[in-house]
Every structure is written in C-alpha cells, then in structure tokens.
Protein backbone atom coordinates (compact mmCIF):
# COMPACT_ATOMS: atom_id res chain seq x y z
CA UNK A 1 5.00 -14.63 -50.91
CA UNK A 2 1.68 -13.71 -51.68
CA UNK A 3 0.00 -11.08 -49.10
CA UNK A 4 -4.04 -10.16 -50.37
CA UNK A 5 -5.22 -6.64 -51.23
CA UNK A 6 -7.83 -4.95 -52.63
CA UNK A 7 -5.26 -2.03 -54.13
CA UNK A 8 -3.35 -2.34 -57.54
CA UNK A 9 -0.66 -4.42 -57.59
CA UNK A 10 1.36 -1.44 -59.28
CA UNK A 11 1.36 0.67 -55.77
CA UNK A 12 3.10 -2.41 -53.46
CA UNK A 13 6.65 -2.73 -53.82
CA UNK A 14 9.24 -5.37 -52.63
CA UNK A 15 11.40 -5.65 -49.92
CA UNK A 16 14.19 -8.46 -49.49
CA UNK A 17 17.18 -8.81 -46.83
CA UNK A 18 19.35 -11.54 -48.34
CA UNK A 19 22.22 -12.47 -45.99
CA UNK A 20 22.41 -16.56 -46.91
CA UNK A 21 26.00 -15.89 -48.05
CA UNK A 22 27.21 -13.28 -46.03
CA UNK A 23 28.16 -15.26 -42.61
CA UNK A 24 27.03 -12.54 -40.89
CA UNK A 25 24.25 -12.89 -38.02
CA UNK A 26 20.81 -13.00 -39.31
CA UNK A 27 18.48 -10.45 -39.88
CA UNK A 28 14.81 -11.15 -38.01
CA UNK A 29 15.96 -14.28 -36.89
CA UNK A 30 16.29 -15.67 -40.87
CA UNK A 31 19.07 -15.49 -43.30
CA UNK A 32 16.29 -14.35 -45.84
CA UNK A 33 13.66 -12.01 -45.62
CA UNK A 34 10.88 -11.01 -48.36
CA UNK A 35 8.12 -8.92 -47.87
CA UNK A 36 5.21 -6.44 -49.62
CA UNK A 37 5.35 -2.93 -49.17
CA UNK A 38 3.37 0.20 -49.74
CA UNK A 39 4.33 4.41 -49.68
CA UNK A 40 1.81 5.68 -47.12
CA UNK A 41 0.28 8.83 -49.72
CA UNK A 42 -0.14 10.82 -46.43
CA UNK A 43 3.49 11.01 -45.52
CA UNK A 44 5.97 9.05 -47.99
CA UNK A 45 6.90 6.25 -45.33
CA UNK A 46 7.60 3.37 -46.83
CA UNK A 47 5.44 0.48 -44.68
CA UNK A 48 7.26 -3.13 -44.89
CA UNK A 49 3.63 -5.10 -44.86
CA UNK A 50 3.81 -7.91 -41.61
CA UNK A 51 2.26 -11.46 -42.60
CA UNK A 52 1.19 -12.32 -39.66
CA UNK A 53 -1.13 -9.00 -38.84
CA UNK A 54 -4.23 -9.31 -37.92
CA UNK A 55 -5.73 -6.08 -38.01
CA UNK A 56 -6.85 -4.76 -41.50
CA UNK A 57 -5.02 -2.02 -43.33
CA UNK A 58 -6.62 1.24 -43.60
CA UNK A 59 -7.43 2.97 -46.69
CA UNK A 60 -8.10 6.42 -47.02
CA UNK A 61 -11.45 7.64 -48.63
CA UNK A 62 -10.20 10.86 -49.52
CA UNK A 63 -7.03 9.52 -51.50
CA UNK A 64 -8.14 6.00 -51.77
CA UNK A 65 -4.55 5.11 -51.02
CA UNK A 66 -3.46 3.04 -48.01
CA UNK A 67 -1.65 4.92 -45.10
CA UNK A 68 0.53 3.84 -42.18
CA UNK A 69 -0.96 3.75 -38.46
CA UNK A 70 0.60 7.12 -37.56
CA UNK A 71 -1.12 8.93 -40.14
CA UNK A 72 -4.34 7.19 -39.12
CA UNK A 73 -3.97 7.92 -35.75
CA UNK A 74 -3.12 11.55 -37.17
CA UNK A 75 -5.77 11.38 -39.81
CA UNK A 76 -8.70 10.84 -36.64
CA UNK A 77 -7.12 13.22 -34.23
CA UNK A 78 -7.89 16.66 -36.66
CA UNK A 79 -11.65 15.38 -37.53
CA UNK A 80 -10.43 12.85 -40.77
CA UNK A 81 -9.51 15.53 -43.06
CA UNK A 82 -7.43 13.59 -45.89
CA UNK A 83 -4.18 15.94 -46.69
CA UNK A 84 -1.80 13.71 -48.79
CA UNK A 85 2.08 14.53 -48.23
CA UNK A 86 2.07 16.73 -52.01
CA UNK A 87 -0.69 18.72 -50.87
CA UNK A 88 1.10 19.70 -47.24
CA UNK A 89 3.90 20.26 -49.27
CA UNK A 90 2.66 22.84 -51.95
CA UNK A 91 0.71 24.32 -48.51
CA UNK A 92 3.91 24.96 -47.29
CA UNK A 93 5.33 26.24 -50.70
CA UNK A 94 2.63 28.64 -51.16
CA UNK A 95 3.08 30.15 -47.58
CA UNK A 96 7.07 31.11 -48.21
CA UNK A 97 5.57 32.62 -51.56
CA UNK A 98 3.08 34.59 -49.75
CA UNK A 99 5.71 35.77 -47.18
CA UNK A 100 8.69 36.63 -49.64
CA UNK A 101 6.02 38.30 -52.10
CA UNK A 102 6.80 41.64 -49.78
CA UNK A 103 9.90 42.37 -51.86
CA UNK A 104 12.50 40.65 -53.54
CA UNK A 105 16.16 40.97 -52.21
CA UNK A 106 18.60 41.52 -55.46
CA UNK A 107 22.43 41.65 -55.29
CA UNK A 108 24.05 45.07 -54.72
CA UNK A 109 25.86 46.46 -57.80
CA UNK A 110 29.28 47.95 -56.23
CA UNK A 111 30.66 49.21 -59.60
C-alpha cells in the first residue's frame, strides 16, 4: 500500500489489524487491514491515514510537520499561531517552576 506525500518517509509509520486466523468477526469489514500513519507534532495523536480521502493533508508552516484536523481547526481558531505539543508542554513546566519558586517545602526533622 502505497499512499503519496511530500514528507519523509521516516515520519509515517504503519498500522496493520491482522485477524485472517483469528475466527473472530472482522475488523472494518476485512480480515486485514494496512494503513500509513503520521504523529500530529501539535498534539501526539497518532492519525491512521484514509485511502480514499479526498481532501489534502495539512502541513504546518511553522513546524513543517503534518497535523490532524482538530489541531487545524484549533490551529485557525487562535489566529494560526504554530505551538507544537513539546513547546505547550515546557509552557506548562515553566509555569509550576515559576509558582513553586516562592519557597521550597523540606521534610520536618523530629529528632
């Protein structure tokens, strides 16, 4: 299966639901599934890539890194300000450092 992208190949990964042997009811209507997917940069979902879309992908400009529709529909509604899921994250780690800088809380010495 052979889906056509302008990213490197390195950033798609593979997704497969093989239940040929199992007996069991099939998954998606087939007892084997393949597909292509990508990590969305903007919030670490993994996106299982749909053959048969027809709308294109969208890339970011500010990572250069494809994201998933939510965070494009996110990206749009705050004025297209690219924040990738590392930077929210050391946004938030910097903010507990800023509020526990007041004082540090140590164990009480009983001796």
């Amino acid at each position: 299966m052979l889906i056509k992208t302008d990213d490197n190949p390195s950033d798609l990964g593979y997704y497969m639901i093989d239940q040929r042997a199992s007996g069991l009811p099939t998954c998606f209507g087939r007892p084997l599934f393949e597909s292509v997917t990508y990590t969305c940069k903007h919030c670490e979902r993994v996106v299982v890539m749909e053959i048969m879309r027809t709308r294109p992908r969208y890339k970011c400009n500010g990572c250069r890194h494809l994201i998933c529709d939510l965070c494009v529909a996110e990206k749009y509604a705050i004025g297209g300000v690219c924040r990738t899921y590392a930077q929210k994250l050391d946004e938030v780690i910097a903010k507990e450092e800023r509020q526990s800088s007041a004082g540090l809380i140590l164990p009480v010495d009983f001796r």
